[in-house]
N, C-alpha and C. Protein backbone atom coordinates (compact mmCIF):
# COMPACT_ATOMS: atom_id res chain seq x y z
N UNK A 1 5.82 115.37 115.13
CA UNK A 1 4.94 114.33 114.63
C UNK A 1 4.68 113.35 115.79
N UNK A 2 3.38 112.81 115.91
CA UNK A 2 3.18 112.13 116.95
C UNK A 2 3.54 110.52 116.44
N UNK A 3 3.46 109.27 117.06
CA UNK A 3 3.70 108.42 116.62
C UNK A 3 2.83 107.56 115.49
N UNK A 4 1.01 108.36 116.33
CA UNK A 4 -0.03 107.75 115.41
C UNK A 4 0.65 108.44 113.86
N UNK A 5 0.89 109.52 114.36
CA UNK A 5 1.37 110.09 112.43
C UNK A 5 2.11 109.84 111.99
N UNK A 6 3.26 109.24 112.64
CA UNK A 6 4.07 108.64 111.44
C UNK A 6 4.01 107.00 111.17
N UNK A 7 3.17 106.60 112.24
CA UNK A 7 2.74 104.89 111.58
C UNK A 7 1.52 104.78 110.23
N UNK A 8 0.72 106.17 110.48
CA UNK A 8 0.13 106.20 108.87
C UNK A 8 0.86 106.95 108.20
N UNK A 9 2.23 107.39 108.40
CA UNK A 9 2.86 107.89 107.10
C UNK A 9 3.59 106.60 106.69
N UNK A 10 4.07 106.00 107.37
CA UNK A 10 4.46 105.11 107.04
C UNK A 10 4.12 104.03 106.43
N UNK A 11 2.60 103.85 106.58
CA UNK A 11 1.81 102.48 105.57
C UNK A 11 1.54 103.25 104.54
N UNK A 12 1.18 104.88 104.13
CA UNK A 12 0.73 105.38 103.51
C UNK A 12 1.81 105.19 102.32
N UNK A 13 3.19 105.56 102.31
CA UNK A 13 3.77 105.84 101.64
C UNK A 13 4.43 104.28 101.12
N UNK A 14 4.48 103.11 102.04
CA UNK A 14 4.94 101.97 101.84
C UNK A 14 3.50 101.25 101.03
N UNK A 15 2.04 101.22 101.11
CA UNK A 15 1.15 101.08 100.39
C UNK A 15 1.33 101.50 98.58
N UNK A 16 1.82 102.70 98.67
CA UNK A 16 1.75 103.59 97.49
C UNK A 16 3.07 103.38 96.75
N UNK A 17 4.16 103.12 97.19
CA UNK A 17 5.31 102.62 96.61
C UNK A 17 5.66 101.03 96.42
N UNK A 18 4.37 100.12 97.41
CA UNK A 18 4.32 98.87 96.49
C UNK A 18 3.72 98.82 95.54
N UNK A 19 2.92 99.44 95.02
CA UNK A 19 1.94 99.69 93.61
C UNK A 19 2.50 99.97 92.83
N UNK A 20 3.91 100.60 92.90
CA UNK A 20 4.65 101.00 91.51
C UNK A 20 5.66 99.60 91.15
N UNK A 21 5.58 98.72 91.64
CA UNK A 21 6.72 97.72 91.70
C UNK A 21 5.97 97.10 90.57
N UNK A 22 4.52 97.04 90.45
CA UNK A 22 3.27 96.27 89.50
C UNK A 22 3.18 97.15 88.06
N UNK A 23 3.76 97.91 87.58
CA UNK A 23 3.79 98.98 86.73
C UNK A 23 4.46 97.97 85.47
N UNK A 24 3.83 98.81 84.36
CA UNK A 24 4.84 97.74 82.81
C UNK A 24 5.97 97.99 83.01
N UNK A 25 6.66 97.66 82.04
CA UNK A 25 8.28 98.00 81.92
C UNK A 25 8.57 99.26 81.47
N UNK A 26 7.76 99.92 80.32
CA UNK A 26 7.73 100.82 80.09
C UNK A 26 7.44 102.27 80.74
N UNK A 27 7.11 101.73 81.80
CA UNK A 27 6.83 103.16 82.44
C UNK A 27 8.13 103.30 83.75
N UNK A 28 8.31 101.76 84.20
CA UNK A 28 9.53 101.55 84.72
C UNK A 28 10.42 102.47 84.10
N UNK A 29 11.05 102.46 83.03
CA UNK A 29 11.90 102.93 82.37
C UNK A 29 11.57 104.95 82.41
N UNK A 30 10.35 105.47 82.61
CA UNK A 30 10.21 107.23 82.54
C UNK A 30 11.11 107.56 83.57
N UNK A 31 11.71 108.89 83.32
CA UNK A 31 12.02 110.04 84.03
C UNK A 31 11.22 110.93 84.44
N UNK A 32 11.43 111.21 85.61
CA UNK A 32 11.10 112.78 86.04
C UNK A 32 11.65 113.83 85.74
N UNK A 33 12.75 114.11 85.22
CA UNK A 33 13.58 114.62 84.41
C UNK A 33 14.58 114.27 83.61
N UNK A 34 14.98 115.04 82.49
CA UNK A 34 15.94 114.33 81.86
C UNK A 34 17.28 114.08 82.33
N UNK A 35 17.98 113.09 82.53
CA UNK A 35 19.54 112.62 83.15
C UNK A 35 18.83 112.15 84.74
N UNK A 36 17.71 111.84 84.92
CA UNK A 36 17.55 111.80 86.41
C UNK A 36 16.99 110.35 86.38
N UNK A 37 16.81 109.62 87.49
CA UNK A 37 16.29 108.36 87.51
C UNK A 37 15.38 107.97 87.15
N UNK A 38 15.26 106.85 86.71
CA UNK A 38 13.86 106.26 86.00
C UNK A 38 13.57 105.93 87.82
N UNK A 39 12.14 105.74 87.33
CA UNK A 39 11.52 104.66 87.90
C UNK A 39 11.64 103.60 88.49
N UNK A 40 12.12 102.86 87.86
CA UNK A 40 13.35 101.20 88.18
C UNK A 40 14.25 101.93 89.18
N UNK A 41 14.89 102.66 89.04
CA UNK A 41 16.27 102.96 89.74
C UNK A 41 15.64 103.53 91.12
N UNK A 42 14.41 104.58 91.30
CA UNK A 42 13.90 105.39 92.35
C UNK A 42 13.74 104.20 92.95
N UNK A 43 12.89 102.80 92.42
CA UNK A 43 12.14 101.60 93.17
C UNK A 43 13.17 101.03 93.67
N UNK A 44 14.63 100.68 93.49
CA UNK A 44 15.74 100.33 93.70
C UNK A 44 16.18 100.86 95.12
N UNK A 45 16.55 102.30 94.77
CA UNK A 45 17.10 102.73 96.02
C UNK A 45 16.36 103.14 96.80
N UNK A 46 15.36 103.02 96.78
CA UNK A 46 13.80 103.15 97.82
C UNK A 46 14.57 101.61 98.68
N UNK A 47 14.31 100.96 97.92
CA UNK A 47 14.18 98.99 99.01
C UNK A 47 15.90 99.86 99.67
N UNK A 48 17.05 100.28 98.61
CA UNK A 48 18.12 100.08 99.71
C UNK A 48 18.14 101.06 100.73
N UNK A 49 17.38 102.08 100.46
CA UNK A 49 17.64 102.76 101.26
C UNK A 49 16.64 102.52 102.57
N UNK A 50 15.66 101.85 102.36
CA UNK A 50 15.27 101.43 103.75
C UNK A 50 15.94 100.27 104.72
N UNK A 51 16.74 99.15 103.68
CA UNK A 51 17.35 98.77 104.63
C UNK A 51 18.57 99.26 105.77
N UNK A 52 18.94 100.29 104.46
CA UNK A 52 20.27 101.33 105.36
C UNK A 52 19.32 101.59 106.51
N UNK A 53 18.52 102.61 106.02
CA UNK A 53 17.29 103.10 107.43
C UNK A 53 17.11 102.20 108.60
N UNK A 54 16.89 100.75 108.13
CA UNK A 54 16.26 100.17 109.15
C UNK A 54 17.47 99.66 109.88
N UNK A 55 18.40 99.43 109.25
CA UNK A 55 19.85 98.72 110.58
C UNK A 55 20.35 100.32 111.25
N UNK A 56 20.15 101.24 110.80
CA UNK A 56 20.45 102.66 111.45
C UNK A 56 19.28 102.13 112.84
N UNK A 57 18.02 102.57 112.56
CA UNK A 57 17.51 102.64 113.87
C UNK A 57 17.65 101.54 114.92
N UNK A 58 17.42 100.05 114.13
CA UNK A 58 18.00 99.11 115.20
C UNK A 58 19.36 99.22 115.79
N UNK A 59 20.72 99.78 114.85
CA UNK A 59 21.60 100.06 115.76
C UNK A 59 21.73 101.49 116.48
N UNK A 60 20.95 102.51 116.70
CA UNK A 60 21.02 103.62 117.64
C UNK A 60 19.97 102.72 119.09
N UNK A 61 18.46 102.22 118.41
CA UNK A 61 18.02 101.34 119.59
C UNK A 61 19.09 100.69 120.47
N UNK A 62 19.66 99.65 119.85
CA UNK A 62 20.41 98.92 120.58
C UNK A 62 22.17 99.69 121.12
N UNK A 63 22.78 100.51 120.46
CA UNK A 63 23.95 101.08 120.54
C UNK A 63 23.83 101.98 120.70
N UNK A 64 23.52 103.05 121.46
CA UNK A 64 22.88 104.84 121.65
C UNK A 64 24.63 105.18 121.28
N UNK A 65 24.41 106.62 120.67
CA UNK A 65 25.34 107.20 120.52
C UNK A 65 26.60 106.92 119.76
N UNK A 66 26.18 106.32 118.96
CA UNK A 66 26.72 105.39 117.36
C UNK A 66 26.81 106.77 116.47
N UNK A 67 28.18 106.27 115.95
CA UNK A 67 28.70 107.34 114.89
C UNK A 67 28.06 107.02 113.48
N UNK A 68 27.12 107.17 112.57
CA UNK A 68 26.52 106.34 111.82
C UNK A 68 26.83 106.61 110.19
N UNK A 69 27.85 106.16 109.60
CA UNK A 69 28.09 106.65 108.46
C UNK A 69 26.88 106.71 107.35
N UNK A 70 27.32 108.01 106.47
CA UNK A 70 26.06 107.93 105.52
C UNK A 70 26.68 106.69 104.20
N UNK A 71 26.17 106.72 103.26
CA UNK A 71 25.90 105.53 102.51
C UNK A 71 25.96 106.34 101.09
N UNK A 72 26.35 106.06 99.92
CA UNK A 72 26.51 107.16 98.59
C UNK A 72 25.34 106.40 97.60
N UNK A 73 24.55 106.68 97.52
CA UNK A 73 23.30 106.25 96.98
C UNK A 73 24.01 106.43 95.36
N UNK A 74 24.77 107.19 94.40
CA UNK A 74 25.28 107.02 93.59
C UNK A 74 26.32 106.13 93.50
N UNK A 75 26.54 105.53 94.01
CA UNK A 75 27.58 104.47 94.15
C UNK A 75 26.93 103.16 94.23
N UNK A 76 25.80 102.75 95.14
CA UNK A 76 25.17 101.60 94.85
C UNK A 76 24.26 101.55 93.64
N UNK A 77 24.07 102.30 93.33
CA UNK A 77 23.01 102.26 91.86
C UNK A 77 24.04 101.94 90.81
N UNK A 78 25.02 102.63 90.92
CA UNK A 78 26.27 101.85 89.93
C UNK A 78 26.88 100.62 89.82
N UNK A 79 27.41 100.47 90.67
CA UNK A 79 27.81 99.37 91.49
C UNK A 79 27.26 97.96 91.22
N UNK A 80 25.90 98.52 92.14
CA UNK A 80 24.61 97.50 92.11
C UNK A 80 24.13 96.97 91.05
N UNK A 81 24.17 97.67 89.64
CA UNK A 81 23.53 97.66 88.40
C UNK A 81 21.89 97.83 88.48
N UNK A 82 21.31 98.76 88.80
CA UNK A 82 19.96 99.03 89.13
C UNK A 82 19.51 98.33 87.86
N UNK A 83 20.18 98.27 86.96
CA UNK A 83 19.25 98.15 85.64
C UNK A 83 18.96 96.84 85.44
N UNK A 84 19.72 96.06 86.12
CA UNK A 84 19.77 94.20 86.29
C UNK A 84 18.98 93.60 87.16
N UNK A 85 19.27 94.23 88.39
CA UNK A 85 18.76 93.83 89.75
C UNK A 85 17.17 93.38 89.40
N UNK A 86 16.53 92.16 89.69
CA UNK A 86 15.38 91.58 89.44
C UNK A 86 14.60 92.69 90.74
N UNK A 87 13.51 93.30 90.01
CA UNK A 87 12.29 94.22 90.84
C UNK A 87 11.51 93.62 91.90
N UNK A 88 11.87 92.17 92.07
CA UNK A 88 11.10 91.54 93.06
C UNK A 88 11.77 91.28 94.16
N UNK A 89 13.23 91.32 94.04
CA UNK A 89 14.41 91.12 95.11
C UNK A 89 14.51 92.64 95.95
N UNK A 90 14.13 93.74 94.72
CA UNK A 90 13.70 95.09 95.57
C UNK A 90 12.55 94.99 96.16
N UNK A 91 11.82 94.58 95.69
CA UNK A 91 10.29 94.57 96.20
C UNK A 91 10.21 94.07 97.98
N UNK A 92 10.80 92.65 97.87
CA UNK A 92 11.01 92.11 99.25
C UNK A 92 11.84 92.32 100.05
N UNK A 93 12.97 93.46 99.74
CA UNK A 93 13.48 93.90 100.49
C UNK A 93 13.03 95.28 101.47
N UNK A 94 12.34 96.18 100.51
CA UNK A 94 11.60 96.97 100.81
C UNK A 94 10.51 96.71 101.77
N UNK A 95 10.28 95.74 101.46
CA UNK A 95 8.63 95.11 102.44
C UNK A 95 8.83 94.79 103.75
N UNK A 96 10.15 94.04 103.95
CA UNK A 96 10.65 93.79 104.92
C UNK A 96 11.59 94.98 105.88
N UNK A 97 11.86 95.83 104.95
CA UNK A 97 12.60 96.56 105.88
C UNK A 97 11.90 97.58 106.38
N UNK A 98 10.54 98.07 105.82
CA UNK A 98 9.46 98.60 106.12
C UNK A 98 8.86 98.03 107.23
N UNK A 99 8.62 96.68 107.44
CA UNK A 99 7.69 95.73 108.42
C UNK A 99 8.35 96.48 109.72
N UNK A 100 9.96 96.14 109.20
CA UNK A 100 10.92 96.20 110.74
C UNK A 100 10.37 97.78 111.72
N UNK A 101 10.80 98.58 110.48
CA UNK A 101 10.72 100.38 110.75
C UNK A 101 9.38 100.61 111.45
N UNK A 102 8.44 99.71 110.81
CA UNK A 102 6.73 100.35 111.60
C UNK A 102 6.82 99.26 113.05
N UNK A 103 7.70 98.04 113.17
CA UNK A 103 7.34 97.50 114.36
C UNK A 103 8.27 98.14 115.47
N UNK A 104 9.18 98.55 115.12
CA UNK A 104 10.05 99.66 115.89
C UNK A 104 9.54 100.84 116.47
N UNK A 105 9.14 101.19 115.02
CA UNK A 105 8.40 103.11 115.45
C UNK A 105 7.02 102.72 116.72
N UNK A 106 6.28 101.66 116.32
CA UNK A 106 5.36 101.11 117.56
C UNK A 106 6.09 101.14 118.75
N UNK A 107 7.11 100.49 119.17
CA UNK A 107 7.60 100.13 120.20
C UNK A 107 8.28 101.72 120.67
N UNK A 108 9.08 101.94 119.99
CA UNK A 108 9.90 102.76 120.56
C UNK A 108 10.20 104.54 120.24
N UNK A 109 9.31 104.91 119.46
CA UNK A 109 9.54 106.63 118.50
C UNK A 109 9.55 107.39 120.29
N UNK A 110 8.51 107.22 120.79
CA UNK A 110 7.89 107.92 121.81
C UNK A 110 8.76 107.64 122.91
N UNK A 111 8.90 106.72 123.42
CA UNK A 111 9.49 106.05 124.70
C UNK A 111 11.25 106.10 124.25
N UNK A 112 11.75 106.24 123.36
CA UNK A 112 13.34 106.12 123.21
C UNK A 112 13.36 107.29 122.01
N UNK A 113 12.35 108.14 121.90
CA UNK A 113 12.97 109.02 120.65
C UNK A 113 13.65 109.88 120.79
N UNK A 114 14.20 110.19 122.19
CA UNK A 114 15.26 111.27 121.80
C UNK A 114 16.79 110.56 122.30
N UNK A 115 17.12 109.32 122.24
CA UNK A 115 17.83 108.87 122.05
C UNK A 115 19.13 109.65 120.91
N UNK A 116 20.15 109.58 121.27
CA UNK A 116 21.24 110.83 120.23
C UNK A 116 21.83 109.60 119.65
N UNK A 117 22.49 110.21 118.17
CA UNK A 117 23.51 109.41 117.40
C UNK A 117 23.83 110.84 116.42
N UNK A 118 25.28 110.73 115.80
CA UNK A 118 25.92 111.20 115.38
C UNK A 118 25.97 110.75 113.42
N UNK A 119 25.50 111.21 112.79
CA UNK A 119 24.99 110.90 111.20
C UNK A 119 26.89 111.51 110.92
N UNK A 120 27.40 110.55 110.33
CA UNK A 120 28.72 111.12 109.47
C UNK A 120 28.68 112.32 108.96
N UNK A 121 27.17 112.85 107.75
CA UNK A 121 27.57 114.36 107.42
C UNK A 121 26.37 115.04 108.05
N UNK A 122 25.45 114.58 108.42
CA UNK A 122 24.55 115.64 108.84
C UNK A 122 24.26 116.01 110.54
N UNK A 123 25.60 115.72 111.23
CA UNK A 123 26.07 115.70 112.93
C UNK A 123 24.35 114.84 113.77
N UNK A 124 24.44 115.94 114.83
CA UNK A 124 23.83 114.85 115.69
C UNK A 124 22.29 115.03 115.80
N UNK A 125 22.02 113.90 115.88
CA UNK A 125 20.48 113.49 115.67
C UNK A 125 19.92 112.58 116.20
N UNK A 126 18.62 112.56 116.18
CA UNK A 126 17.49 111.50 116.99
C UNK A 126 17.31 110.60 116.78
N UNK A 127 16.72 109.37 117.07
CA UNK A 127 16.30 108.50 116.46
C UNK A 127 14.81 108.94 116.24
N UNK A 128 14.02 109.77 116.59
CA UNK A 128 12.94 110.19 116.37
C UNK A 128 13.38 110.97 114.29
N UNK A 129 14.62 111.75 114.62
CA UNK A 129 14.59 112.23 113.38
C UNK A 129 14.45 111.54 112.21
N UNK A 130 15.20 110.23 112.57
CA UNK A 130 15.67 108.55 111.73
C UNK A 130 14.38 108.51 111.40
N UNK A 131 13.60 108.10 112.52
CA UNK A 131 12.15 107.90 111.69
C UNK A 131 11.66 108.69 111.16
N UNK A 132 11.54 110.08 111.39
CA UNK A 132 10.76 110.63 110.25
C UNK A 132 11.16 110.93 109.07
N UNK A 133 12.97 110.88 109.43
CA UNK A 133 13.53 110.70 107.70
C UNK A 133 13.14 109.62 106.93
N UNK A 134 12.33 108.79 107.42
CA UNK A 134 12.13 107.36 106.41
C UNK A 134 11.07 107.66 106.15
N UNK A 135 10.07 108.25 106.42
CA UNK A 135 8.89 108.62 105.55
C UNK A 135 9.02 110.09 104.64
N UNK A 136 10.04 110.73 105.18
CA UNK A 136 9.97 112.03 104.28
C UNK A 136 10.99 111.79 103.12
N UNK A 137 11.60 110.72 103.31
CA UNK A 137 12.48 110.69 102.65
C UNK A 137 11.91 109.49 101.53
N UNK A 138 10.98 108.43 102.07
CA UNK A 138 9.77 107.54 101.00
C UNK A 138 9.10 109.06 99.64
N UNK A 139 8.39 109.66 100.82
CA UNK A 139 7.61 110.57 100.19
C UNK A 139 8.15 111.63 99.17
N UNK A 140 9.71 112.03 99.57
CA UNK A 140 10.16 112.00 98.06
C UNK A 140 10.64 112.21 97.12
N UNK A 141 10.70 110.79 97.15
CA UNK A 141 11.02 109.99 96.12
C UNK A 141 9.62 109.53 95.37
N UNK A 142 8.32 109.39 95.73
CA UNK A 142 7.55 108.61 95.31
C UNK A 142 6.77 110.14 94.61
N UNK A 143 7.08 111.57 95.01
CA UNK A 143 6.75 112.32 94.34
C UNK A 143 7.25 112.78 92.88
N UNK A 144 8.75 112.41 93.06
CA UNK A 144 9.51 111.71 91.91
C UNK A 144 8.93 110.75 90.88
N UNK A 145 8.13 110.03 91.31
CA UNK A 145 7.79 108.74 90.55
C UNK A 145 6.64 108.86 90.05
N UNK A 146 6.01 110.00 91.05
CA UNK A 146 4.56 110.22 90.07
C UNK A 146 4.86 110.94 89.27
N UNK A 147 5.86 111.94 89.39
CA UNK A 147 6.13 113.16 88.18
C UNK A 147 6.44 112.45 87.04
N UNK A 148 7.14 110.96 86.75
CA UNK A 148 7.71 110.26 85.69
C UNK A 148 6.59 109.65 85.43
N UNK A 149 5.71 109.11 85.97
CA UNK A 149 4.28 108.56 85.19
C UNK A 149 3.90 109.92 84.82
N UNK A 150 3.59 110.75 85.21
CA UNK A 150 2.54 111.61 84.32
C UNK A 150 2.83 112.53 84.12
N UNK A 151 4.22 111.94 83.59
CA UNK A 151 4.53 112.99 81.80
C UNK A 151 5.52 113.39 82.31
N UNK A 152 6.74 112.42 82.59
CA UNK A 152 8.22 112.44 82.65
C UNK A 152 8.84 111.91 81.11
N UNK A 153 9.65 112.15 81.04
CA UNK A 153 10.65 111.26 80.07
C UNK A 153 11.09 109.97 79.99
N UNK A 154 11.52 109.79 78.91
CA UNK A 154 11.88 107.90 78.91
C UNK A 154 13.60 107.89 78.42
């Protein structure tokens, strides 16, 4: 992926996943499958998981060759109480940790992307990979979210 392509994957998919934050409650609440996350919860660990994302790439930028533990995304949704957490405290976290990721990927995908770091379970990797895991990894989830609007479960 070149850098122009992942700075429009990146507004593309951060455009399209602030639009669901504006959704009723009720649709908040659908599944994409049954026992699987609503909506609320996908919009949840979308914002955390970009901030995980975004202190990952600022610390391989700044710390090359950082051992980088992964993070149990079932554990903060528990934890966290996805079901409490006010949608606007996700909202601005997401926005912001998005801002960071596209002013980074500008500066640096190309010029520092093969920079190495060591992922706890998935061994060693790029920071080029970092970034494109944050859009493939937006994208989905937000394919998730369309499957629960149109004609998931509640």
């Amino acid at each position: 992926m070149t850098a122009a392509q992942l700075l429009s994957e990146l507004e593309r998919t951060r455009d399209e996943t602030l639009s669901y934050f504006d959704v009723p409650n009720d649709v908040l609440e659908r599944r994409y499958a049954p026992g699987k996350w609503s909506v609320r919860y996908l919009l949840h660990h979308l914002s955390d998981s970009e901030s995980v994302m975004s202190y990952r790439l600022r610390r391989v930028i700044s710390e090359p060759r950082q051992v980088i533990w992964f993070y149990d995304q079932d554990a903060w949704a528990a934890a966290l109480d996805y079901s409490v957490v006010p949608l606007d405290l996700a909202r601005k976290m997401y926005e912001a940790s998005r801002a960071s990721t596209i002013y980074y990927a500008e500066r640096f995908y190309e010029e520092r992307g093969g920079t190495r770091f060591v992922h706890s379970v998935s061994g060693l990797r790029t920071l080029k990979d970092e970034f494109d895991k944050v859009a493939d990894h937006n994208e989905h989830h937000l394919a998730q979210i369309r499957a629960a609007i149109n004609g998931g479960t509640s």
